[in-house]
N, C-alpha and C. Protein backbone atom coordinates (compact mmCIF):
# COMPACT_ATOMS: atom_id res chain seq x y z
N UNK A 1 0.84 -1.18 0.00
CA UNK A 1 0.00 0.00 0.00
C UNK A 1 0.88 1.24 0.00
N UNK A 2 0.37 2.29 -0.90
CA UNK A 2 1.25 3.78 -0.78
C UNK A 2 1.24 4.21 0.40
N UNK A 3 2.13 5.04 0.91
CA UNK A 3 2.04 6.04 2.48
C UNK A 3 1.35 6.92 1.56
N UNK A 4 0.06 7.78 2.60
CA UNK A 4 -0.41 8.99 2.36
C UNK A 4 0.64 10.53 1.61
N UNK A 5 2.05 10.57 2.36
CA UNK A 5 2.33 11.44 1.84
C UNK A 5 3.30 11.17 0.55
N UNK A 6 3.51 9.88 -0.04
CA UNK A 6 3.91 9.56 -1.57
C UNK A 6 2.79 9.76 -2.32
N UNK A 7 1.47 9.03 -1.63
CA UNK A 7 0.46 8.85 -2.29
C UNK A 7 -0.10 10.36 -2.60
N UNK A 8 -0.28 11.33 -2.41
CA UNK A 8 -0.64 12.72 -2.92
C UNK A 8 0.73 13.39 -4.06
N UNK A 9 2.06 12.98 -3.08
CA UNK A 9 3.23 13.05 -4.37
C UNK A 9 2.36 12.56 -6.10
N UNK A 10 2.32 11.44 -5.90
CA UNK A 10 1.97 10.52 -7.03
C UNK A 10 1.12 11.68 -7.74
N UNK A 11 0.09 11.50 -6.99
CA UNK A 11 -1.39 12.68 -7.65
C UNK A 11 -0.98 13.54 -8.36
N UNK A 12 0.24 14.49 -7.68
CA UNK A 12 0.53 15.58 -8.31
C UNK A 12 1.50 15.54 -9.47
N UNK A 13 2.17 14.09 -9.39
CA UNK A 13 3.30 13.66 -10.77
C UNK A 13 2.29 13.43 -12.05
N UNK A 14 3.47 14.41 -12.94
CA UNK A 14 2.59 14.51 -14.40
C UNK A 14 3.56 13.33 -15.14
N UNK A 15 4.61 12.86 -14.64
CA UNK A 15 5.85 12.32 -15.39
C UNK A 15 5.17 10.96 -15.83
N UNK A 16 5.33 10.34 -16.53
CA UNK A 16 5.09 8.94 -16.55
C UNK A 16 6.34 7.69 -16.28
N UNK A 17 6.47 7.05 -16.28
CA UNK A 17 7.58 5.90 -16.29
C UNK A 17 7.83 5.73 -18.26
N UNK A 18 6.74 5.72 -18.92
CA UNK A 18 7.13 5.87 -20.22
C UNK A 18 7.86 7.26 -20.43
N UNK A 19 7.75 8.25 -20.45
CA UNK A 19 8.44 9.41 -20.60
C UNK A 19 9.83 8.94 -20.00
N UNK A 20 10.31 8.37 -18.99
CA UNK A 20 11.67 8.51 -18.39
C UNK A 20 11.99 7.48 -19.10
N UNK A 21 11.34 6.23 -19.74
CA UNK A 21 11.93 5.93 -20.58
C UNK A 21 12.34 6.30 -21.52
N UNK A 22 11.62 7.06 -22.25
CA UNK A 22 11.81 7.58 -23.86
C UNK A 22 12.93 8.26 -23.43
N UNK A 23 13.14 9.08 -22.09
CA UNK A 23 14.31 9.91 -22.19
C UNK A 23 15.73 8.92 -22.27
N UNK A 24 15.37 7.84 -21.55
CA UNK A 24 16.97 6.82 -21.14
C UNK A 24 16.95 6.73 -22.64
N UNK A 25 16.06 6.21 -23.22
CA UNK A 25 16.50 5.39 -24.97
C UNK A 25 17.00 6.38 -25.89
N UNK A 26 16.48 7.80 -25.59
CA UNK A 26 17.26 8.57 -26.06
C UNK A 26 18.40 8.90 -25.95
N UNK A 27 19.19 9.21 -24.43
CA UNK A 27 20.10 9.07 -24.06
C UNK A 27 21.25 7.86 -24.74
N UNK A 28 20.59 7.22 -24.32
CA UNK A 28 21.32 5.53 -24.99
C UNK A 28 21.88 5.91 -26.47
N UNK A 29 21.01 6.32 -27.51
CA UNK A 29 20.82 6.81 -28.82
C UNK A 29 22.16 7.40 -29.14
N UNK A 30 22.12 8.37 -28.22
CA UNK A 30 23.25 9.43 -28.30
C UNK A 30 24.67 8.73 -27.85
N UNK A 31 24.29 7.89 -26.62
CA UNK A 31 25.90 7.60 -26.66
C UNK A 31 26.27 6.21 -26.61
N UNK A 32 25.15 5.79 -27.83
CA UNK A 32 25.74 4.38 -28.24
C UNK A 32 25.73 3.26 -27.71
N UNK A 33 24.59 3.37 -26.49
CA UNK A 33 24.49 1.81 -25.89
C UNK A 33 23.04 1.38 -26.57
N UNK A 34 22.91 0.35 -25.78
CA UNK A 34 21.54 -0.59 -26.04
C UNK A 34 20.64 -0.44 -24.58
N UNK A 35 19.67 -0.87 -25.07
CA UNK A 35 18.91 -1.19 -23.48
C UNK A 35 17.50 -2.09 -24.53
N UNK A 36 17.71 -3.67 -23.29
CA UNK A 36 16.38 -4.50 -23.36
C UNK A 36 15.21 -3.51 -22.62
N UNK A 37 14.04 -4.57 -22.65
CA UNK A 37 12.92 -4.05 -21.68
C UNK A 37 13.50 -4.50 -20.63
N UNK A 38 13.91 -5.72 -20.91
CA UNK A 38 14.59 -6.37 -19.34
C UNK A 38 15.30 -5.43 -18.25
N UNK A 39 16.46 -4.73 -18.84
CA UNK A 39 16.78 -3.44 -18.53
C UNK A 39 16.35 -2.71 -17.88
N UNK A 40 15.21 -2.13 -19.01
CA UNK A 40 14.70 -0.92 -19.01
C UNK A 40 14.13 -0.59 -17.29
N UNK A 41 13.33 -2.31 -17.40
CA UNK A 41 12.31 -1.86 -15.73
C UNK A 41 13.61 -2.04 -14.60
N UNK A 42 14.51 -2.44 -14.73
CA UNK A 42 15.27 -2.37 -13.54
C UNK A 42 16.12 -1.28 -13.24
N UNK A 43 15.77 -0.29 -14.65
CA UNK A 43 16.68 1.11 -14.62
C UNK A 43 15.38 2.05 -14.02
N UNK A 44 13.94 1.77 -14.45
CA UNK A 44 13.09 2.13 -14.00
C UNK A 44 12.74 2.58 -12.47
N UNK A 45 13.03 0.92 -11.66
CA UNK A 45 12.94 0.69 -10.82
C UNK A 45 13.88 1.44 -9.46
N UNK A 46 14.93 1.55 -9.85
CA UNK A 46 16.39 1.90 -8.98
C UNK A 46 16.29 3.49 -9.49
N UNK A 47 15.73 3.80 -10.42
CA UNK A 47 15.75 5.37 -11.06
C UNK A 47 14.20 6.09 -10.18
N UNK A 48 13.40 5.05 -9.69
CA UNK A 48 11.98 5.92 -9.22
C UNK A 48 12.77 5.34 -7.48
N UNK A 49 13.72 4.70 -6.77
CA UNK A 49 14.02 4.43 -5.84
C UNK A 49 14.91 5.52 -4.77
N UNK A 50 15.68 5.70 -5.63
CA UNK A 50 16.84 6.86 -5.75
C UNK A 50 16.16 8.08 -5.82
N UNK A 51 15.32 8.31 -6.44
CA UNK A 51 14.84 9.64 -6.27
C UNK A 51 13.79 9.96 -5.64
N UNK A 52 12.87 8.45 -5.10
CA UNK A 52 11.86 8.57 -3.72
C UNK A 52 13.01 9.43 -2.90
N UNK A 53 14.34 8.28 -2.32
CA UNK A 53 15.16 8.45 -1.34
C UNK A 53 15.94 10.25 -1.44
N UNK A 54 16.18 10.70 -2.55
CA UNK A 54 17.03 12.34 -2.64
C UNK A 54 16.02 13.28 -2.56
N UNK A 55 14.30 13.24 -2.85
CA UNK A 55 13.79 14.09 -3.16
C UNK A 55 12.45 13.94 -2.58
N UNK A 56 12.15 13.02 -1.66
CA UNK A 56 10.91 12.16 -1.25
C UNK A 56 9.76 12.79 -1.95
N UNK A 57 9.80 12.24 -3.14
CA UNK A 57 8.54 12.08 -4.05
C UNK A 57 9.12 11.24 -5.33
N UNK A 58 7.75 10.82 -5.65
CA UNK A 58 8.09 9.70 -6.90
C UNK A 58 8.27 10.28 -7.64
N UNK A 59 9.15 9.68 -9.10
CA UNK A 59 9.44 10.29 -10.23
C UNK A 59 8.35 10.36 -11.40
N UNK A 60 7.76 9.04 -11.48
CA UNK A 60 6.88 8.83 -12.19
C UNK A 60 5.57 8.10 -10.97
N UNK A 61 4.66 8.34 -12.19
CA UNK A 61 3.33 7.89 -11.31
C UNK A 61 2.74 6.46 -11.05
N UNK A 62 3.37 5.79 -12.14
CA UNK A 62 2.66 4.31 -12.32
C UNK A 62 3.25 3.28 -11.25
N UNK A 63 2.49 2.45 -10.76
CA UNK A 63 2.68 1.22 -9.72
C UNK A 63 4.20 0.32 -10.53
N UNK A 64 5.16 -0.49 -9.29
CA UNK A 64 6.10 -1.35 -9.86
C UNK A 64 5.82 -2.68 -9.45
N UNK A 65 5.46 -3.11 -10.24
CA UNK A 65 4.82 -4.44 -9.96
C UNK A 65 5.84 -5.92 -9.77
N UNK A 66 5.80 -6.95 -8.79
CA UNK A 66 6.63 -7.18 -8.43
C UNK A 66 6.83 -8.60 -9.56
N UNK A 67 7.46 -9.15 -10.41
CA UNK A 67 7.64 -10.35 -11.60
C UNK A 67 8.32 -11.10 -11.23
N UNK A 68 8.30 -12.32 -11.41
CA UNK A 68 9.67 -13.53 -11.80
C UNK A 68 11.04 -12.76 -11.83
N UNK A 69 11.37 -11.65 -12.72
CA UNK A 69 12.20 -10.98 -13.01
C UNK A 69 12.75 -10.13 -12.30
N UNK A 70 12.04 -9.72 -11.61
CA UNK A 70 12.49 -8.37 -10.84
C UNK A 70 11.68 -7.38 -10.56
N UNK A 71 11.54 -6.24 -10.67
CA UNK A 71 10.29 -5.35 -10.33
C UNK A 71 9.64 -4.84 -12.01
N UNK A 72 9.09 -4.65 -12.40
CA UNK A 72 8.54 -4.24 -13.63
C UNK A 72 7.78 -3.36 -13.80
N UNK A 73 7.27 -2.06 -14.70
CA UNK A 73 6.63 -1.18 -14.66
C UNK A 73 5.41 -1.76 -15.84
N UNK A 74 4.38 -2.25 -15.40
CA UNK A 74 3.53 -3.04 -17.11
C UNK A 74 3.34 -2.18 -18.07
N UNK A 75 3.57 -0.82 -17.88
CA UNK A 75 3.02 -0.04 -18.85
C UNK A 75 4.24 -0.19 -19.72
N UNK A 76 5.25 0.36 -19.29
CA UNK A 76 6.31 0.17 -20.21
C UNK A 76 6.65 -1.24 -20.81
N UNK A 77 6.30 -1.92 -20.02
CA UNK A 77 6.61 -3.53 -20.31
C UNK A 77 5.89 -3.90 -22.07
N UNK A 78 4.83 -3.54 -21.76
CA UNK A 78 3.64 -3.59 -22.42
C UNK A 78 4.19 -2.71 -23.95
N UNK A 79 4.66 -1.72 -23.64
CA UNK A 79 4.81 -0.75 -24.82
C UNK A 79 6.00 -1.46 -25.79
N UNK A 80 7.33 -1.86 -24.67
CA UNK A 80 8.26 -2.59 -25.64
C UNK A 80 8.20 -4.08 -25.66
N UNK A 81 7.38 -4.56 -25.42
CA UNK A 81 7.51 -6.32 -25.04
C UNK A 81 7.79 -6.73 -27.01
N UNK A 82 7.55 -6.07 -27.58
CA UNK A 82 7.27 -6.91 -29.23
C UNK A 82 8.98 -6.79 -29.58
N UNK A 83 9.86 -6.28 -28.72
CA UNK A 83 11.13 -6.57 -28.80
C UNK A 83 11.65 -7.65 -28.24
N UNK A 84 11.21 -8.63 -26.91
CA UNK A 84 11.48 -9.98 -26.75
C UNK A 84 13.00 -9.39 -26.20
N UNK A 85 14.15 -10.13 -26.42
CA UNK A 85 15.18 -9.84 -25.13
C UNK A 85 16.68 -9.01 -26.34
N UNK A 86 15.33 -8.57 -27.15
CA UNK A 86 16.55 -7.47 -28.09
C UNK A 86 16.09 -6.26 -27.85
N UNK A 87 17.68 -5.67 -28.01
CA UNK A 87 17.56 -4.32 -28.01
C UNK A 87 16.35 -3.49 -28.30
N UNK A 88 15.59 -2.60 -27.44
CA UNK A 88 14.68 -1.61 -28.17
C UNK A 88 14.88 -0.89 -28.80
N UNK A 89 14.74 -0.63 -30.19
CA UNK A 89 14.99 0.01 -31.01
C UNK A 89 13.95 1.15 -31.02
N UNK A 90 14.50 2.50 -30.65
CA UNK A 90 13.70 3.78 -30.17
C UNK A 90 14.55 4.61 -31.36
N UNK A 91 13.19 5.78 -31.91
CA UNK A 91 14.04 6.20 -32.75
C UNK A 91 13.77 8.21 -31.94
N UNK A 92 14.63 8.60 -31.32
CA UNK A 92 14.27 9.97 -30.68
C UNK A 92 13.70 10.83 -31.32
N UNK A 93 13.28 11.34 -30.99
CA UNK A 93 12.30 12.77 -31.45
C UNK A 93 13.20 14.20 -31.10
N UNK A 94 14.21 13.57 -29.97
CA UNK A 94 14.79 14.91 -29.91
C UNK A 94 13.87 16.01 -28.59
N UNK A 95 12.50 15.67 -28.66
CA UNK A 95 11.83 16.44 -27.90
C UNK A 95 11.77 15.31 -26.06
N UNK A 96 12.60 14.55 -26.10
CA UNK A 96 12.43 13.43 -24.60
C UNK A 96 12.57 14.61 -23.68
N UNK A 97 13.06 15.31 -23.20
CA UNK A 97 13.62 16.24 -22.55
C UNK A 97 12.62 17.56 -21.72
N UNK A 98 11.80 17.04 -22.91
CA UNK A 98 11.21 18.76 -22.80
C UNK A 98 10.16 18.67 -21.43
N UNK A 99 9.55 17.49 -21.20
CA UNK A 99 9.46 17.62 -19.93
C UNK A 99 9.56 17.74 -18.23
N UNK A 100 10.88 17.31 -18.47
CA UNK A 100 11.10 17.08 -17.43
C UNK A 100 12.10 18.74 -16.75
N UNK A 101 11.82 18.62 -15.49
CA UNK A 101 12.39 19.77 -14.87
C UNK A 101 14.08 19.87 -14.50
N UNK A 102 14.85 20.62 -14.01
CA UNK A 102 16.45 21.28 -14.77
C UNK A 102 16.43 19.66 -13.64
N UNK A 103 15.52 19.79 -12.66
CA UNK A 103 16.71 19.06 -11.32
C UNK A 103 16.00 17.58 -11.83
N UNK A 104 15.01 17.29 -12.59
CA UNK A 104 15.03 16.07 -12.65
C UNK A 104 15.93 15.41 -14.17
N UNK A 105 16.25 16.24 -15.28
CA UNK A 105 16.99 16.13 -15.90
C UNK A 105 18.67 15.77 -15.26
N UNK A 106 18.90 16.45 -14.42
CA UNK A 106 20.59 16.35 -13.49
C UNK A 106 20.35 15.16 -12.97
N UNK A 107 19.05 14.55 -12.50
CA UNK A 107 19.17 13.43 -11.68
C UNK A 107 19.13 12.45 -12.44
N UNK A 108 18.24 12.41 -13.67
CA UNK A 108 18.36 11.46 -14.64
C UNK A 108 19.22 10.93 -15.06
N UNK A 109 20.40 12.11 -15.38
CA UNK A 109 22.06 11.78 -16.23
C UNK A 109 22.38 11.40 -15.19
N UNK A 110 22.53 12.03 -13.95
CA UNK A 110 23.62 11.39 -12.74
C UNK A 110 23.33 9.56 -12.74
N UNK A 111 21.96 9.45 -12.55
CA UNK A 111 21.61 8.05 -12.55
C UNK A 111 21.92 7.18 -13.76
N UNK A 112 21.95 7.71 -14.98
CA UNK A 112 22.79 6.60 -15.96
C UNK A 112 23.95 6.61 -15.66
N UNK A 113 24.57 7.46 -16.04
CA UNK A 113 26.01 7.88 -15.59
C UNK A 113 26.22 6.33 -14.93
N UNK A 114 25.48 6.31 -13.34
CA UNK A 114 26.05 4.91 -12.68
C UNK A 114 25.47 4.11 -12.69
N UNK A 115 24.00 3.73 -13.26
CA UNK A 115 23.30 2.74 -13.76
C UNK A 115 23.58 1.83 -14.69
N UNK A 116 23.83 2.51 -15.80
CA UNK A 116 23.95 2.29 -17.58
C UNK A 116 24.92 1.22 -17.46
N UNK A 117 25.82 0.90 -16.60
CA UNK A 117 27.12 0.58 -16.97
C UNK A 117 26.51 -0.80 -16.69
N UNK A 118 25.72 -1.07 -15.46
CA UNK A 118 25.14 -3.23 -14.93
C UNK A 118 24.37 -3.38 -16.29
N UNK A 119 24.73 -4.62 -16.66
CA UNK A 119 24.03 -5.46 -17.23
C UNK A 119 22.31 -5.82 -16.49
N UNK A 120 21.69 -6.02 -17.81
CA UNK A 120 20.31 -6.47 -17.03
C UNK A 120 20.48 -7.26 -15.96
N UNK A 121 21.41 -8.80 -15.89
CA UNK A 121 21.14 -9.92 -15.14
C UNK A 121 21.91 -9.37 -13.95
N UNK A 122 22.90 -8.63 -14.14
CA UNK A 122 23.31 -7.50 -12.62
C UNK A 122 21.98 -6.76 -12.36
N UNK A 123 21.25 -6.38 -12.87
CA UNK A 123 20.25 -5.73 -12.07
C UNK A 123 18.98 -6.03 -11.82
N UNK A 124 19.02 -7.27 -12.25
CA UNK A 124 17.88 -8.75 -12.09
C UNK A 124 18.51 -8.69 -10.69
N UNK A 125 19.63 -9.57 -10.24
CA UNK A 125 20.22 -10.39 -9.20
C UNK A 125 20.53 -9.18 -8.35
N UNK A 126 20.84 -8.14 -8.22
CA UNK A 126 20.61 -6.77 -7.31
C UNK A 126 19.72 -6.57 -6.78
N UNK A 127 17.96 -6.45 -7.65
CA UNK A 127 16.46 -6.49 -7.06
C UNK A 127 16.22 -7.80 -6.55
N UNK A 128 16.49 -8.68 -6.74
CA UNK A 128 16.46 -10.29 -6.14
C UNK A 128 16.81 -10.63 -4.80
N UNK A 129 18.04 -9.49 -4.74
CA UNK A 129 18.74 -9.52 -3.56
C UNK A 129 18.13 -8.47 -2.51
N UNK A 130 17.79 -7.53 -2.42
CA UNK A 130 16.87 -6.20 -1.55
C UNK A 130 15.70 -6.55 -1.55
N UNK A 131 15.17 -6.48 -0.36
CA UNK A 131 14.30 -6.72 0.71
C UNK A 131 12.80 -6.05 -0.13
N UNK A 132 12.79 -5.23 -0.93
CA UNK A 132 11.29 -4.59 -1.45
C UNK A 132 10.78 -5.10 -2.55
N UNK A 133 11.61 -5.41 -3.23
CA UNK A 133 10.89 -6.69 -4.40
C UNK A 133 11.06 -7.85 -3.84
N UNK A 134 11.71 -8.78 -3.30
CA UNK A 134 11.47 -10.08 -2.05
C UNK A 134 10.27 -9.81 -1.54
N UNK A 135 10.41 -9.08 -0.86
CA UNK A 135 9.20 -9.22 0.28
C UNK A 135 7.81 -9.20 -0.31
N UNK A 136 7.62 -8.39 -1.52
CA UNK A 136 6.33 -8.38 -2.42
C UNK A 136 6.36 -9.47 -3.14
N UNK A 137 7.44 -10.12 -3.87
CA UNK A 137 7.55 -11.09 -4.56
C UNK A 137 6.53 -12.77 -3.83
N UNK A 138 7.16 -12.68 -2.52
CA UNK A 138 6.72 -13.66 -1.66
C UNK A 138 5.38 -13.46 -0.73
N UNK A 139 5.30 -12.15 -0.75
CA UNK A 139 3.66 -12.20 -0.61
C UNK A 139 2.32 -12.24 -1.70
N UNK A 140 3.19 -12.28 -3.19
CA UNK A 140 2.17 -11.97 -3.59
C UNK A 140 1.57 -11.37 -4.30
N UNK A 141 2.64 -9.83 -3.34
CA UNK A 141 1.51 -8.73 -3.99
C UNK A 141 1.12 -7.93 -5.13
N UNK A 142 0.33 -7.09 -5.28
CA UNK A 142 -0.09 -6.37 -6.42
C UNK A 142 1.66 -5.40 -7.18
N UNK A 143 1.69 -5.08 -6.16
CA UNK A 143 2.62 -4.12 -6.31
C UNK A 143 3.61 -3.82 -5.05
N UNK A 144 5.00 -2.86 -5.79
CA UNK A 144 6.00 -3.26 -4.51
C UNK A 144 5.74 -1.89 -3.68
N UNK A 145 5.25 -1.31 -2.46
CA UNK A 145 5.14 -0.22 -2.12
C UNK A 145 6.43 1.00 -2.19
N UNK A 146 6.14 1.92 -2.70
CA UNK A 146 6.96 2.88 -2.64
C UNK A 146 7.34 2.89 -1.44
N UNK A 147 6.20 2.89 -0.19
CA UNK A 147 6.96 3.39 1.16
C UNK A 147 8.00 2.62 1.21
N UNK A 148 7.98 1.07 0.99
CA UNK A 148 9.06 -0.13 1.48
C UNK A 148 10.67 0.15 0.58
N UNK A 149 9.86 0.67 -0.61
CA UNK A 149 11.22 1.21 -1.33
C UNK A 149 12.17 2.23 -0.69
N UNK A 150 11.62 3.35 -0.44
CA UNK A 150 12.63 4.53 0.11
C UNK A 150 12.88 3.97 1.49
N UNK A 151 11.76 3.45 1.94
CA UNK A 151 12.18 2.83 3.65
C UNK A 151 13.76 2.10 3.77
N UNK A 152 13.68 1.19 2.51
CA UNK A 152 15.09 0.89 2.27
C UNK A 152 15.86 1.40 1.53
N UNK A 153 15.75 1.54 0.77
CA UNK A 153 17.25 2.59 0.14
C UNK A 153 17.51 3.46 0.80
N UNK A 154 16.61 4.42 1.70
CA UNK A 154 17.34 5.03 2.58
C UNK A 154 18.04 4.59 3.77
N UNK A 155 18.24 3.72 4.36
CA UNK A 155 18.59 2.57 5.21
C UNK A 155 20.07 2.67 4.80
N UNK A 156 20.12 1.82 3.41
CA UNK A 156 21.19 1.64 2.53
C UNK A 156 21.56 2.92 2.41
N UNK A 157 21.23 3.75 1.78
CA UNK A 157 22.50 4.97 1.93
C UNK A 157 22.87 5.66 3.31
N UNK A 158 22.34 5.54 4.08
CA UNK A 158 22.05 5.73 5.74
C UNK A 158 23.65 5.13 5.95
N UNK A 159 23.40 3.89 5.65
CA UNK A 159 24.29 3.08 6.25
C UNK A 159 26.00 3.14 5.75
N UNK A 160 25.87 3.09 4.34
CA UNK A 160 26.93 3.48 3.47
C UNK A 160 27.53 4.63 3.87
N UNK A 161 26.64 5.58 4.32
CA UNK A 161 27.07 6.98 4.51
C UNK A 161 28.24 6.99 6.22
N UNK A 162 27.48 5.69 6.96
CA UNK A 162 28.27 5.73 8.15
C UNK A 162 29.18 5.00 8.42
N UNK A 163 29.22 3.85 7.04
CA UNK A 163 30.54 2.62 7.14
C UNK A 163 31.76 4.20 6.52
N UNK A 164 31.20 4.71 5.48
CA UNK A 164 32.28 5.66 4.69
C UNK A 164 32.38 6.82 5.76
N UNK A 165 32.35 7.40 6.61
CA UNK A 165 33.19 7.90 8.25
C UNK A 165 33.57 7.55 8.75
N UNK A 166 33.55 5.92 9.05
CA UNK A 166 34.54 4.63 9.70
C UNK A 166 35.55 4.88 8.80
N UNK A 167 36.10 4.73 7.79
CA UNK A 167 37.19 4.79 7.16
C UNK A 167 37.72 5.26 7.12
């Protein structure tokens, strides 16, 4: 279930999870990589996680539903599935950009920047491994809650942040 104060976030997000895609495939376009769907939802996933946790509000509006695979967004799933486990072939418009705002554009690049580089089955076996797609996976459920998401990634950078002052 959403927390009340993501859940009005959400309301007020115009972004979609397709839009932040079109922007990654564009991106990609430009500097020459590939991206599956397989990919796509786990760049999805760690890209609406990361920015619950820096900005506490979602990036996009749509539910991440918890798969065999890992966490998945169906809408997007749905849009590229007729690609099967090849490359999506996106052809840019050039206009991906235009919606999004200066600071969610900076957060976008920052996040390929260190995303882009795992392989899907690195970021299959990453969500496999964290506690918010598990725990939905094995109950069940509809969907993986945002709250359980930032609840943990902030944990995880919490924690990272205090092993890296030990050092």
């Amino acid at each position: 279930m959403r927390g009340k104060g993501i859940l009005s976030s959400i309301l007020n997000t115009k972004i979609s999870a397709l839009d932040v895609a079109k922007y990654f495939l564009s991106k990609a376009n430009r500097e020459g990589d590939w991206v599956t769907n397989l990919k796509m939802q786990k760049l999805l996933y760690y890209a609406q996680a990361w920015y619950l946790v820096n900005y506490n509000a979602p990036l996009f509006k749509e539910p991440i539903r918890p798969w065999a695979l890992g966490p998945v967004i169906k809408e997007v799933y749905d849009e590229f599935k007729n690609f099967g486990s090849a490359p999506i072939d996106y052809k840019s418009t050039g206009q991906e950009s235009n919606i999004f705002s200066k600071k969610q554009k900076q957060f976008l690049d920052e996040f390929y920047d260190i995303f882009f580089k795992f392989t899907a089955h690195e970021l299959v076996n990453m969500s496999h491994n964290e506690s918010p797609w598990k725990d939905a996976f094995e109950k069940r459920s509809n969907e993986i809650s945002l709250d359980e998401i930032k609840r943990y990634y902030t944990h995880l950078l919490e924690t990272s942040q205090k092993n890296a002052k030990k050092r």
